[in-house]
Every structure is written in structure tokens, then in C-alpha cells.
Protein backbone atom coordinates (compact mmCIF):
# COMPACT_ATOMS: atom_id res chain seq x y z
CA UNK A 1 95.96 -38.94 -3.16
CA UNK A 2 94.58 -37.83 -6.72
CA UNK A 3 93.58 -34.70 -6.43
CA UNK A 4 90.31 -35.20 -8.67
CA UNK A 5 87.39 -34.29 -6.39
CA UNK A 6 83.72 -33.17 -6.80
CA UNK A 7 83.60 -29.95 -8.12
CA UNK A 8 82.49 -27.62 -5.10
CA UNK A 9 79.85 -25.63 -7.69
CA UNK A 10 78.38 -29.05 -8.73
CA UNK A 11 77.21 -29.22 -5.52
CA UNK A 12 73.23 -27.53 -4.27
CA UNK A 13 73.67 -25.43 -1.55
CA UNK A 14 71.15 -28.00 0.61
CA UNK A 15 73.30 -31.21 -0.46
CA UNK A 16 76.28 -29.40 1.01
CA UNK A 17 74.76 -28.54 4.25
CA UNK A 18 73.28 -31.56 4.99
CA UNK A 19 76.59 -33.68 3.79
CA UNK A 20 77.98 -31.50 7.06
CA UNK A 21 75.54 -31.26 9.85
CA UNK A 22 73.75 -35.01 9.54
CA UNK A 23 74.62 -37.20 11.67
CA UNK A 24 76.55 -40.35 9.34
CA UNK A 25 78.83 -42.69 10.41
CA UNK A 26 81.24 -44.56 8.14
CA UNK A 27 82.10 -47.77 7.73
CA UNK A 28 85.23 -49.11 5.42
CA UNK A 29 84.35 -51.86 2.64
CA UNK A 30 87.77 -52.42 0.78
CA UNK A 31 87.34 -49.39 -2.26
CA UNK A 32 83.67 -48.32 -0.81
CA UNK A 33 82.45 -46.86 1.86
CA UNK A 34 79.14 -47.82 4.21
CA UNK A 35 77.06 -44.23 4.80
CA UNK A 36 74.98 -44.73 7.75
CA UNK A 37 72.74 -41.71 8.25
CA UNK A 38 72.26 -41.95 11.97
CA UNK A 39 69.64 -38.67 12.28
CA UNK A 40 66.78 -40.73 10.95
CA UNK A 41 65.01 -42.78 14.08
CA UNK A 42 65.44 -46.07 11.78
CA UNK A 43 69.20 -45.81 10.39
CA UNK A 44 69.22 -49.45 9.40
CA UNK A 45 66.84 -48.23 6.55
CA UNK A 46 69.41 -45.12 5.75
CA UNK A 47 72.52 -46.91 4.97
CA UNK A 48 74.33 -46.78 1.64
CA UNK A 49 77.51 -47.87 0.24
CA UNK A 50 79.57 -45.01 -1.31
CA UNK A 51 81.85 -46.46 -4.29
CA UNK A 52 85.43 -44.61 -4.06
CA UNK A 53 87.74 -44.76 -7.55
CA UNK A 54 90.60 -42.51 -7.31
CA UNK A 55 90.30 -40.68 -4.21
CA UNK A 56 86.83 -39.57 -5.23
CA UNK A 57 83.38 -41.04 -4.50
CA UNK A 58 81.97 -42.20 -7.62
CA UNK A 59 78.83 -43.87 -7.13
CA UNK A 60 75.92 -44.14 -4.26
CA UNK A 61 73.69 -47.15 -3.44
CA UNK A 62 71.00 -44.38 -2.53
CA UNK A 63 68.07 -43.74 -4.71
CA UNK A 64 68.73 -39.60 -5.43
CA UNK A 65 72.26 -40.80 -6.73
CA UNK A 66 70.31 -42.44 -9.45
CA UNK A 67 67.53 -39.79 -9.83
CA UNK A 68 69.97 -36.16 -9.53
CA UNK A 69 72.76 -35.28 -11.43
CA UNK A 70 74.15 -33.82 -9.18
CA UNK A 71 76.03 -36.20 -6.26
CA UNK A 72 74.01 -37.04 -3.11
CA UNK A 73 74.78 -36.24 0.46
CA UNK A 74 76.43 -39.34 0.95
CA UNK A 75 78.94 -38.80 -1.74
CA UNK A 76 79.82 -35.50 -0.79
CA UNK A 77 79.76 -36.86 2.92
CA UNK A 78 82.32 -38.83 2.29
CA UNK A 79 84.33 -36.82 -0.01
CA UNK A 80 84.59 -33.90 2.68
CA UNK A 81 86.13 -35.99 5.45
CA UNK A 82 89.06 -36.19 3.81
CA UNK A 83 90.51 -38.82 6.82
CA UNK A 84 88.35 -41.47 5.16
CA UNK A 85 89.39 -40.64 1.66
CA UNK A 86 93.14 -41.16 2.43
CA UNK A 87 92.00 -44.25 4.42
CA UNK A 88 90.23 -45.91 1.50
CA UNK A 89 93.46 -44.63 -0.96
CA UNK A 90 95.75 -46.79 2.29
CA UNK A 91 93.44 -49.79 1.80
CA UNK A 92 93.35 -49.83 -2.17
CA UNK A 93 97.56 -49.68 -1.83
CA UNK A 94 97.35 -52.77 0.11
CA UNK A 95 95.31 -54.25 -2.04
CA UNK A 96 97.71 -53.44 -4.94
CA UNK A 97 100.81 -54.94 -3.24
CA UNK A 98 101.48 -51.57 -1.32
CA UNK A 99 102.35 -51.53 2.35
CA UNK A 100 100.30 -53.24 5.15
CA UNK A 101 98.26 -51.23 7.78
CA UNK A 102 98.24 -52.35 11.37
CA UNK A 103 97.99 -50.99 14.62
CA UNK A 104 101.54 -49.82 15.96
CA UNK A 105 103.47 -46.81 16.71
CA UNK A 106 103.01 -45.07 13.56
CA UNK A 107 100.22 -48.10 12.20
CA UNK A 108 101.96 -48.82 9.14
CA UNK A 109 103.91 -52.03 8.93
CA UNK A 110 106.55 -52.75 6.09
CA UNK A 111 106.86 -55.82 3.83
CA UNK A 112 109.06 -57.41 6.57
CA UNK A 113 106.28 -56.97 9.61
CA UNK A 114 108.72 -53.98 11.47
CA UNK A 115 106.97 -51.30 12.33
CA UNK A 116 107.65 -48.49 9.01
CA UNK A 117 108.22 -45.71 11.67
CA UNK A 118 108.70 -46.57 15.06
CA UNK A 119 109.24 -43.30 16.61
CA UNK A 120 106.23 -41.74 18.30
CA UNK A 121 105.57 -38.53 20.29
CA UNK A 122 105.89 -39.96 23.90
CA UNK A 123 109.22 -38.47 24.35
CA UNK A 124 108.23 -35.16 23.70
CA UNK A 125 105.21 -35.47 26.53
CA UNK A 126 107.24 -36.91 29.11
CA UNK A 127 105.18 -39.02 31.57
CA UNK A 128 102.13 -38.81 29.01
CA UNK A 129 101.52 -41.19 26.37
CA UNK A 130 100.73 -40.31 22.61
CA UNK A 131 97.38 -41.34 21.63
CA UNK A 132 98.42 -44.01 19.16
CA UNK A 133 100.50 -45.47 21.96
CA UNK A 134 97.20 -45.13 24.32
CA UNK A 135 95.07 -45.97 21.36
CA UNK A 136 96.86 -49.10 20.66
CA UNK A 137 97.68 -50.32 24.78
CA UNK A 138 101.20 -49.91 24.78
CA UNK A 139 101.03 -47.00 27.29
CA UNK A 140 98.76 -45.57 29.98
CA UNK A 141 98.10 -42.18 31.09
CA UNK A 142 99.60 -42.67 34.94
């Protein structure tokens, strides 16, 4: 991941704080991101796409991206979960010939289809499964 992100001081105090404590929830669009601000009583009319170039969010669909300088709540939403940042990075490798992501043991696949790392943590819980092997059906918890 580039390590390019928003500049922490860029950032107003208020943008920061709300980036945390709203409620969004994210939804992956090849190299952007859908910001769906689910503390508003209407969230259909509070969603936003979230443009992501280089491991940082670049560009908002929302109107204060356009009127502040500074970046909105939804870019700095985004950029502080870093999870979804090194998701979208995954994505834009696949899209660039890199390797395939899919639902296995360790969820990436190699060029060939085998599974890039198939050992897992079940061994080390004995009876219990790990959650990707839960997450994914191959196990469940007896």
C-alpha cells in the first residue's frame, strides 16, 4: 500500500469526529468506494462514491468535497478504515493482472485457481473452526 495519505492536520477537528462516530457503511466499486451515511433517517439521499488513486481517497461525489478544501467526512471515512483501503489496493491488482481474490482458506487464489495459502488456523483451535473456514462453509462450530 502507498503510504501517501491525508495529512492528519488537513483535517477540522469536526470532519474527524464525525468520519468516526457516523454511522456509514461501505460498499466496493472497482477503484471507488460507495459511502452510505446510515445516521440520517433517509440514507438513500446520503450516499456518495469515494474515488480511491493510490491507496488514498481522492475525490467525493458529495457536495462539501466540492465546496471545502479541506476533504469531507466521507473521504476521511474511508481513508481511516484502513481494511477497505487495502481492499480497494487487492481489487486495483486484479485489475492490473495481479492475483485473483476469492473466498478460500486464506481468499486469495493464484493464476492457476489453487488456493495461494492453504493453511488456516483450525489446527491450532482444535475442534473449533477459524472464521474464514466458518465464514466461507467449510467448517462448523460443533
Amino acid at each position: 500500500m502507498n503510504s501517501t495519505v491525508i495529512p492528519i492536520e488537513e483535517i477540522p477537528n469536526r470532519v474527524l469526529k464525525r468520519a468516526q462516530y457516523e454511522a456509514f457503511e461501505f460498499e466496493l466499486l472497482d477503484s471507488r468506494v460507495r459511502v452510505r451515511n446510515e445516521s440520517y433517517a433517509d440514507p438513500e439521499n446520503h450516499e456518495y462514491e469515494v474515488t480511491v488513486e493510490d491507496g488514498v481517497p481522492t475525490r467525493c461525489t458529495c457536495p462539501a468535497d466540492a465546496r471545502f478544501d479541506n476533504p469531507c467526512k466521507h473521504r476521511v471515512a474511508v481513508a481511516i478504515r484502513r481494511p477497505i483501503l487495502e481492499f480497494v489496493e487487492e481489487v486495483q491488482l486484479v485489475a492490473d493482472g495481479g492475483l485473483r481474490v476469492e473466498s478460500g482458506a486464506s481468499g486469495i487464489v493464484d493464476e492457476d485457481g489453487e488456493d495461494a495459502d492453504s493453511e488456516c488456523d483450525c489446527a491450532e483451535l482444535g475442534d473449533l473452526p477459524c472464521w474464514e473456514c466458518y465464514r466461507t462453509g467449510k467448517r462448523e462450530i460443533p
